[in-house]
Protein backbone atom coordinates (compact mmCIF):
# COMPACT_ATOMS: atom_id res chain seq x y z
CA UNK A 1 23.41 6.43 -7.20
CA UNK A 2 26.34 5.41 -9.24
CA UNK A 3 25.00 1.93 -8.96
CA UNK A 4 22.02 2.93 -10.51
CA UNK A 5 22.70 5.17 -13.18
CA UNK A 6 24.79 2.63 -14.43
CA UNK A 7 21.56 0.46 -14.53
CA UNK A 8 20.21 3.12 -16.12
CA UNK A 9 22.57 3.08 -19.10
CA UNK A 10 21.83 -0.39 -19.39
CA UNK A 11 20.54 -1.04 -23.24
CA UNK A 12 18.47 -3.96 -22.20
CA UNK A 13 16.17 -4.18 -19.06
CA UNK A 14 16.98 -7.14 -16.30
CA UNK A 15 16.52 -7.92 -12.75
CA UNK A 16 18.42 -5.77 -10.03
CA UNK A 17 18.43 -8.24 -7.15
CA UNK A 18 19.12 -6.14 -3.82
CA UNK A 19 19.73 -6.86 -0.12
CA UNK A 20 20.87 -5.05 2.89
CA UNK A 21 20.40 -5.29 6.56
CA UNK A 22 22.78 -2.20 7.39
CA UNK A 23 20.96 1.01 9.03
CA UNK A 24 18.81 2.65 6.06
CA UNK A 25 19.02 6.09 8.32
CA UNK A 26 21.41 6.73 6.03
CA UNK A 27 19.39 7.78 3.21
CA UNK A 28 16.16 7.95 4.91
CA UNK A 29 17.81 10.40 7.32
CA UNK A 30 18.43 13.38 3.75
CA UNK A 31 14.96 13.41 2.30
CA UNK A 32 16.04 15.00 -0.91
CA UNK A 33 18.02 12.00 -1.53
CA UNK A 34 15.66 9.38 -0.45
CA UNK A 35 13.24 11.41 -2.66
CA UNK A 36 15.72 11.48 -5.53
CA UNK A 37 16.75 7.45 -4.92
CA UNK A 38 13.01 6.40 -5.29
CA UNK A 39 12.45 8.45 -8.14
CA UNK A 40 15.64 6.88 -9.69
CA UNK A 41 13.91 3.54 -9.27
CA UNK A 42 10.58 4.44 -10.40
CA UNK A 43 12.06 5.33 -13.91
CA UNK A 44 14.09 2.37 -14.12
CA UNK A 45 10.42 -0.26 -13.26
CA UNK A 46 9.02 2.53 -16.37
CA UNK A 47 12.13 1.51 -18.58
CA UNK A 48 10.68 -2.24 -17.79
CA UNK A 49 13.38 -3.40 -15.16
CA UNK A 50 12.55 -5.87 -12.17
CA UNK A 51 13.58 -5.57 -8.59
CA UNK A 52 14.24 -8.44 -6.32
CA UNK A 53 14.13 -7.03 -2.78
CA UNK A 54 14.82 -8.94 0.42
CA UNK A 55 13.50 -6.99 3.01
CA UNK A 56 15.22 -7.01 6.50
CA UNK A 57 12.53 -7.11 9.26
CA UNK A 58 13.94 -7.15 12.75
CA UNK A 59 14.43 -3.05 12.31
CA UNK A 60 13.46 -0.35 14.99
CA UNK A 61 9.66 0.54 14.43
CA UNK A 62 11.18 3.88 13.63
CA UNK A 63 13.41 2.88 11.09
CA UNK A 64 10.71 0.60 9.50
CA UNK A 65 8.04 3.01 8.82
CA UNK A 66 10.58 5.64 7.25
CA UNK A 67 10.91 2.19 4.70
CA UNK A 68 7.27 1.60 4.25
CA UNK A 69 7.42 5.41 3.35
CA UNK A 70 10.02 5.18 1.19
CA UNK A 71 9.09 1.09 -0.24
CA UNK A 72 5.40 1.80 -0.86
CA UNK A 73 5.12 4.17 -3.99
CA UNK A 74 7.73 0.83 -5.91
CA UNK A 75 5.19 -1.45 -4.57
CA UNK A 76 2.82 0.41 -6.50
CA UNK A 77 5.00 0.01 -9.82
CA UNK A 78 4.01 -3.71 -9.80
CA UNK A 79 7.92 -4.34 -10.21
CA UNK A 80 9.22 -5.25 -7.15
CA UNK A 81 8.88 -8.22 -5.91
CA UNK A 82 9.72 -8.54 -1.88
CA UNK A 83 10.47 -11.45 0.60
CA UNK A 84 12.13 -11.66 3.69
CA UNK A 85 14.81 -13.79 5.52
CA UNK A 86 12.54 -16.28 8.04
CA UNK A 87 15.91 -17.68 9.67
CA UNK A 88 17.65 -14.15 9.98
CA UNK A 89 19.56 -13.62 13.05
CA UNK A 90 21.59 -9.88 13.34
CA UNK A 91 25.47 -10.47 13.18
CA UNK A 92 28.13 -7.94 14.18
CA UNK A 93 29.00 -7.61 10.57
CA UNK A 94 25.94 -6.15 8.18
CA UNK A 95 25.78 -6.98 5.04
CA UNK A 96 24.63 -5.50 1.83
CA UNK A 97 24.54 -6.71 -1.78
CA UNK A 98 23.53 -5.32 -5.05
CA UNK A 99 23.53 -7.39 -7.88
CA UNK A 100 22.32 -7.16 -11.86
CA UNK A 101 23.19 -10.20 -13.66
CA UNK A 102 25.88 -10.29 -15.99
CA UNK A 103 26.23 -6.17 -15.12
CA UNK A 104 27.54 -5.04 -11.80
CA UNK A 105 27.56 -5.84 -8.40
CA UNK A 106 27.65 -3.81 -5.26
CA UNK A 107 28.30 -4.95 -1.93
CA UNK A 108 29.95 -4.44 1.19
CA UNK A 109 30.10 -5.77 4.94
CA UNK A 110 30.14 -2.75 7.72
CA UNK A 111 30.72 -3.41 11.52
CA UNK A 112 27.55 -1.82 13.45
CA UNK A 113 29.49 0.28 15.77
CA UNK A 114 32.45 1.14 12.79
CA UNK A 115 31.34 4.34 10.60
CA UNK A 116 33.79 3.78 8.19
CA UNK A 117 33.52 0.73 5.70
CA UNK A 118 35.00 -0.26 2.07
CA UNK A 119 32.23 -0.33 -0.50
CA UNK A 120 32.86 -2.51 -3.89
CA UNK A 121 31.52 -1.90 -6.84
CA UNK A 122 32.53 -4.23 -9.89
CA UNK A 123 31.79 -4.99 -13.14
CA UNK A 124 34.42 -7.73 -13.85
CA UNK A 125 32.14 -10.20 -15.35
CA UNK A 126 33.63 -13.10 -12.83
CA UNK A 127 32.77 -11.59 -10.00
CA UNK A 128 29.44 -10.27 -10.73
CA UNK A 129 28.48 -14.07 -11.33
CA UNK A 130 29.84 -15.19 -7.96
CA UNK A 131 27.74 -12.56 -6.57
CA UNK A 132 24.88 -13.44 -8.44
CA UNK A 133 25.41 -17.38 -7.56
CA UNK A 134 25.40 -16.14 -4.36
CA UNK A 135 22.69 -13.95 -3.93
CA UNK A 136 20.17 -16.59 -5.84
CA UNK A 137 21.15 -19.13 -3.33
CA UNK A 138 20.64 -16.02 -0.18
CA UNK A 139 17.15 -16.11 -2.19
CA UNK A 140 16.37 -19.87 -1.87
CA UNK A 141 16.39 -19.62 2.03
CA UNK A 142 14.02 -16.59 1.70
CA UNK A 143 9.62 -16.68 1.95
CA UNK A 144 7.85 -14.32 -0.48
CA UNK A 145 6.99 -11.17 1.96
CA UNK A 146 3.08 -11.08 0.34
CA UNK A 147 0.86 -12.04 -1.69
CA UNK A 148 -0.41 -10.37 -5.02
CA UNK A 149 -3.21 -12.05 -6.52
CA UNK A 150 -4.74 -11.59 -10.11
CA UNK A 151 -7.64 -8.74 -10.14
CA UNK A 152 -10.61 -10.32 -10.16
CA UNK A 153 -9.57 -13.71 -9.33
CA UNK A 154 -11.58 -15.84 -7.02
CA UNK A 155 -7.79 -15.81 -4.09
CA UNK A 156 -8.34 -11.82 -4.38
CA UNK A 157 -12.21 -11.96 -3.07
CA UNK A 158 -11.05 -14.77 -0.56
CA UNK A 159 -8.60 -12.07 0.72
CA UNK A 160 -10.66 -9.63 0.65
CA UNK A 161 -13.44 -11.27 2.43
CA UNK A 162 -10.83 -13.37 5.02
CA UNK A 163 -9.59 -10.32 5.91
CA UNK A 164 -13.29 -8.13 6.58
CA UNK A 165 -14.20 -11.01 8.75
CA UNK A 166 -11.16 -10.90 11.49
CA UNK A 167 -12.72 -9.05 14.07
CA UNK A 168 -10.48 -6.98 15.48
CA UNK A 169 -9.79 -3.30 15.56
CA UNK A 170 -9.39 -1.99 11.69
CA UNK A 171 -7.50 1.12 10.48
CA UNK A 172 -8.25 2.76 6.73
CA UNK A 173 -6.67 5.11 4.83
CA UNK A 174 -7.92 6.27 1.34
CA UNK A 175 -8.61 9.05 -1.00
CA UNK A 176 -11.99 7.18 -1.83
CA UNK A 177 -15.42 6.28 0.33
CA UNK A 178 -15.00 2.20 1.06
CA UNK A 179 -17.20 -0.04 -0.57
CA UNK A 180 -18.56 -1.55 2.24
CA UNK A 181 -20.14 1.59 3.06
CA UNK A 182 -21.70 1.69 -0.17
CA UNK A 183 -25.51 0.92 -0.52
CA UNK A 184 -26.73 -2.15 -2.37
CA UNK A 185 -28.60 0.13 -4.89
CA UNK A 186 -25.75 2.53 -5.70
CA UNK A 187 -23.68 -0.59 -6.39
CA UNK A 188 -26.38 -2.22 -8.77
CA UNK A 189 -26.21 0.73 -10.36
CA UNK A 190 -22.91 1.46 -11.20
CA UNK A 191 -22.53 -2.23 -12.23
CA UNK A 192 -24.82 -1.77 -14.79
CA UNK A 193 -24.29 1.72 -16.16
CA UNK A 194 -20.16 0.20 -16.90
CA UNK A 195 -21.63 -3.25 -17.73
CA UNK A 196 -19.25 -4.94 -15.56
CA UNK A 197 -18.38 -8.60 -16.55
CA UNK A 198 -18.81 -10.57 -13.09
CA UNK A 199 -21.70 -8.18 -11.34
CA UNK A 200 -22.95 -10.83 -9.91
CA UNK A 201 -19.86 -11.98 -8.58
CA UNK A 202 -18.85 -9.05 -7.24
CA UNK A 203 -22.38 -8.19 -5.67
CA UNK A 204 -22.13 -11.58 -3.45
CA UNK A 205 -18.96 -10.61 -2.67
CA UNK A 206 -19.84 -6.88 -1.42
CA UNK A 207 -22.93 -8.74 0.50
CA UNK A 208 -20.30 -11.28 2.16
CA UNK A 209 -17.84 -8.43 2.97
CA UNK A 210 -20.44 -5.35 4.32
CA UNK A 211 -22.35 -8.56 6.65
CA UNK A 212 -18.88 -8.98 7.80
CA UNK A 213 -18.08 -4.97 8.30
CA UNK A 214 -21.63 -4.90 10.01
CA UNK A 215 -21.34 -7.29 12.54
CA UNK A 216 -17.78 -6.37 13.83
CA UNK A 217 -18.63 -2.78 14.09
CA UNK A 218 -20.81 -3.94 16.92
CA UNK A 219 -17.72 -4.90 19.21
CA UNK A 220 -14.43 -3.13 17.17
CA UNK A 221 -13.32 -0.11 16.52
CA UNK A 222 -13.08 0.89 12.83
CA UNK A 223 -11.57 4.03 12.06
CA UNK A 224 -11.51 5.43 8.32
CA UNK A 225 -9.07 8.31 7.12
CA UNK A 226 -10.27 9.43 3.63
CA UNK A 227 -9.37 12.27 1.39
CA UNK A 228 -12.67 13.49 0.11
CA UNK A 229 -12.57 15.28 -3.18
CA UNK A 230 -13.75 18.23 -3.57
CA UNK A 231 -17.34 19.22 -4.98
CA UNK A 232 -16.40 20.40 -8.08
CA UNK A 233 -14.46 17.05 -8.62
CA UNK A 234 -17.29 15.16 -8.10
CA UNK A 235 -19.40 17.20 -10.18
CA UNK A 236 -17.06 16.88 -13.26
CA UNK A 237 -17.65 13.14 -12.70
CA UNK A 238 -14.34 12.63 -11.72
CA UNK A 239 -14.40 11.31 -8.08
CA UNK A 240 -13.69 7.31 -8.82
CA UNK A 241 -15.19 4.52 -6.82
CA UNK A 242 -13.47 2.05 -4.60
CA UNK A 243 -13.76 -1.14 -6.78
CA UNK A 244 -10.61 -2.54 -7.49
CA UNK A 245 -12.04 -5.93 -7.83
CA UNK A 246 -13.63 -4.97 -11.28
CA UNK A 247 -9.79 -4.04 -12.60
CA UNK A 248 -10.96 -0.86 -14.07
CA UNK A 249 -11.24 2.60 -13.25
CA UNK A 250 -14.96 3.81 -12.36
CA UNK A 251 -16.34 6.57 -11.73
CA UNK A 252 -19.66 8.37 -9.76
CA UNK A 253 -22.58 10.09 -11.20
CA UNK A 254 -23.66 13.25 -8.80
CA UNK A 255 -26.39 11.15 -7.45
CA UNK A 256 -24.41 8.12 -6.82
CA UNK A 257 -22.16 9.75 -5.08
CA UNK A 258 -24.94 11.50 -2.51
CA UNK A 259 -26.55 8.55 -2.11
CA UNK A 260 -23.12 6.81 -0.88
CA UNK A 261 -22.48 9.61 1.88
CA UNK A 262 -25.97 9.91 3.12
CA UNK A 263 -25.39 5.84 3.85
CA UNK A 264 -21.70 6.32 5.37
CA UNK A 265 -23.86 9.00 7.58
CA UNK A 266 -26.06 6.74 9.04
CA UNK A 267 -23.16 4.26 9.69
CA UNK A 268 -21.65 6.87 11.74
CA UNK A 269 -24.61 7.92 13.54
CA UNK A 270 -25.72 4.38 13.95
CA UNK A 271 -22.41 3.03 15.10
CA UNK A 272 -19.99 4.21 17.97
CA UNK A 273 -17.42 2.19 16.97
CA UNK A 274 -16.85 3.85 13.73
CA UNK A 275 -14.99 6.67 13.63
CA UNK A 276 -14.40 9.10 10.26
CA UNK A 277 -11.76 11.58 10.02
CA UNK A 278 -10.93 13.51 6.92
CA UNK A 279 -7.24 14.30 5.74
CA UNK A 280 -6.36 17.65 4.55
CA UNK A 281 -3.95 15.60 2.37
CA UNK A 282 -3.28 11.92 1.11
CA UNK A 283 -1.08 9.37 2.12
CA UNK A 284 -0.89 8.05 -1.32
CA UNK A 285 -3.26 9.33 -4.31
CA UNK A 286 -5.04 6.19 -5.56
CA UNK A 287 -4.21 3.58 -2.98
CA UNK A 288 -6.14 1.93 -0.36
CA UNK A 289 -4.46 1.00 2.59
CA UNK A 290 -6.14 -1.10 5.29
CA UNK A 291 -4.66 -3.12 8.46
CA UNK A 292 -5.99 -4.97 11.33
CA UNK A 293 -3.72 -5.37 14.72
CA UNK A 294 -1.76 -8.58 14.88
CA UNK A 295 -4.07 -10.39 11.71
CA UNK A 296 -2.86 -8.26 8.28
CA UNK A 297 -2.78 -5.34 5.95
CA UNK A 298 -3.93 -4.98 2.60
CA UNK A 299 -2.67 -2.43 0.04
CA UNK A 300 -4.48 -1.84 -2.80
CA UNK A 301 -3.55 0.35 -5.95
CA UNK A 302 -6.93 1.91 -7.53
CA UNK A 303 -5.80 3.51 -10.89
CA UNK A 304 -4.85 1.04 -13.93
CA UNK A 305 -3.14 -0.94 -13.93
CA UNK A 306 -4.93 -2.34 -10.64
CA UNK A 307 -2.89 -4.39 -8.14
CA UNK A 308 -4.28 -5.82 -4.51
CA UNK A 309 -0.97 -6.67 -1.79
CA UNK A 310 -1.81 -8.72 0.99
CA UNK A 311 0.74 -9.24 4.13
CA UNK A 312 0.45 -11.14 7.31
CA UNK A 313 3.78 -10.92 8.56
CA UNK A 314 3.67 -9.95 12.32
CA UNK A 315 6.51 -7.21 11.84
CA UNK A 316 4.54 -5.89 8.70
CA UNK A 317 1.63 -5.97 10.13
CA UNK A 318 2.50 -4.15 13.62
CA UNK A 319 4.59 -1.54 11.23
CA UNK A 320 1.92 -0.94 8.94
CA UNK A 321 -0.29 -0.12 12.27
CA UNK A 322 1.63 2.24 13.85
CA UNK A 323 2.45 3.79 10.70
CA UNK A 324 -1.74 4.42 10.41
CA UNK A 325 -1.69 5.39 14.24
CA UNK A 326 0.58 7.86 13.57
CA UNK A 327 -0.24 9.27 10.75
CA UNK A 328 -3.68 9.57 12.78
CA UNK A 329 -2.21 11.27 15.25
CA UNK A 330 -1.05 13.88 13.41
CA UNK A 331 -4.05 15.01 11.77
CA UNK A 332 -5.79 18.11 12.94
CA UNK A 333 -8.36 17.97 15.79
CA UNK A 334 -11.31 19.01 13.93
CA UNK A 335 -10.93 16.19 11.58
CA UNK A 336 -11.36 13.62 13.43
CA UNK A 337 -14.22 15.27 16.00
CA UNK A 338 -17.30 12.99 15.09
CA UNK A 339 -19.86 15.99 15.31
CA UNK A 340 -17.69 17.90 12.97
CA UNK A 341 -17.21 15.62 10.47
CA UNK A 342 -21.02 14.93 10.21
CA UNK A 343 -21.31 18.70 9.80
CA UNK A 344 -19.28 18.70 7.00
CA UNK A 345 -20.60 15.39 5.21
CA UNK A 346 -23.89 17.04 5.04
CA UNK A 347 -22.75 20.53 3.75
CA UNK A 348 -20.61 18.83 1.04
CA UNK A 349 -23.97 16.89 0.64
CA UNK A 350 -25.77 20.33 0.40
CA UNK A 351 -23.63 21.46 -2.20
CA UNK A 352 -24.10 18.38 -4.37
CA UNK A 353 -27.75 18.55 -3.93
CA UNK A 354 -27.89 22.46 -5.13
CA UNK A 355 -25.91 21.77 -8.45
């Protein structure tokens, strides 16, 4: 903390370049201070600062979803940028370094099994380069840890669409109904009613995408965890559709929104393999998270400005999964009991009706 609040009294915004492959339990261990670290962070991306982060990926699976926990709301900030060490091999020594150009530095070297360790922090200008100089040239051995494509951009459809087709088992969480399990019409309509630059573009692209949702239903599981809002949101026009690829924020009509659940009910009574189950709460408001075993995971942020994250590294990947599993896990039985869920689809779709 003293390491960043001196960033914070920083006049002009920068880079804070930052790698450690020490224990994070830590600060992951006190929630109020994780809590109050991230926060800390999140108002130094608003001030317009940068973060370099090398991530550290060999961690327990325990360990590394407490960080996907704690990593994923920066993500979201569009400020970080992440990569990861493809030659890293765990020493006896861990190291961390914090670095801000021509600012401070902070770094230290603890033994694994030694609870006690010297921490440095400098701002003698000499130093701080040398750490800098050495840091940059940490960073030329390191890979970019994903990909972040321009909205709209022909790379984001070809992830998007790359990653529908992998047929494999699928996990979803969102606070919004997916757009493959949107119907053709409803689509056409929004489309029109925001006169949408690319419609047809992005209509070819929900046609590729829902053929390839279709067809792996048939042999895969795909399970979908959504947040539905409730009927007085969607009445006040105020429920906002999963389109990230038009790099705006849109929004259903009463009727729109109807027509897309009656469709996602006929999915789910036409297919075993997908499963629904509604969250009393969301993982993250506005943000779509999606993952397939051993192929990927894509993150996408749904409120302005939009951003799509796409990462194929195995550790990533298998974290991200278990991270969905068990955040599966611990939902209530009655949301995730098929029969149930139906039930309450078609009362919410009752209620919408009656308005």
């Amino acid at each position: 903390m003293k390491f960043l609040l001196h960033v914070m009294n920083s006049k002009e915004p920068n880079t804070v370049l930052l790698y450690s492959d020490e224990s994070v339990d830590w600060f992951l261990a006190d929630r109020e201070y994780a809590l109050r670290l991230g926060a800390t962070m999140i108002e130094l991306t608003k001030r317009g600062w940068k973060i370099n982060m090398v991530h550290t990926l060999s961690r327990d699976i325990s360990e590394m979803l407490r960080a996907i926990e704690f990593w994923l709301p920066l993500y979201m900030t569009g400020s970080v940028t992440p990569y990861y060490n493809p030659k890293y091999r765990e020493h006896y020594f861990r190291r961390t370094l914090f670095v801000v150009p021509k600012l401070m530095a902070l770094t230290c070297a603890a033994f694994e099994d030694f609870p006690q360790t010297v921490n440095l922090l400098t701002t003698e200008p000499h130093v701080v380069e040398l750490f800098e100089q050495e840091y940059l040239q940490f960073l030329n051995t390191c890979r970019p840890l994903m990909r972040i494509p321009q909205v709209g951009s022909q790379e984001m459809f070809s992830l998007l669409e790359d990653f529908e087709d992998q047929p494999t088992t699928c996990l979803v969480i969102s606070d919004g109904l997916p757009l493959v399990t949107m119907p053709s019409e409803v689509l056409e309509r929004i489309l029109e009613r925001n006169s949408l630059k690319h419609s047809e573009q992005i209509l070819s692209h929900w046609r590729k995408r829902t053929a390839s949702f279709e067809k792996n239903l048939k042999q895969h599981p795909h399970i979908l965890i959504v947040t539905l809002p409730d009927v007085e949101q969607v009445r006040a026009g105020k429920a906002s559709v999963e389109l990230a690829e038009s790099g705006c924020s849109l929004f259903y009509t009463v009727e729109e929104y109807v027509d897309h659940l009656k469709h996602l009910l006929s999915l789910l009574k036409k297919y075993e393999n997908y499963q629904l189950c509604i969250s009393p709460r969301s993982m993250s408001a506005n943000v779509y998270t999606a993952v397939k075993d051993q192929v990927g995971v894509l993150v996408f942020k749904k409120d302005p400005p939009v951003r799509l994250f796409a990462m194929n590294h195995p550790d990533m990947t298998n974290a991200f999964y278990c991270y969905a599993e068990d955040f599966l896990k611990r939902l209530p039985l009655q949301s995730k009991n098929k029969e149930r869920v139906i039930e309450r689809i078609e009362l919410m779709i009752r209620q919408l009706e009656s308005h």
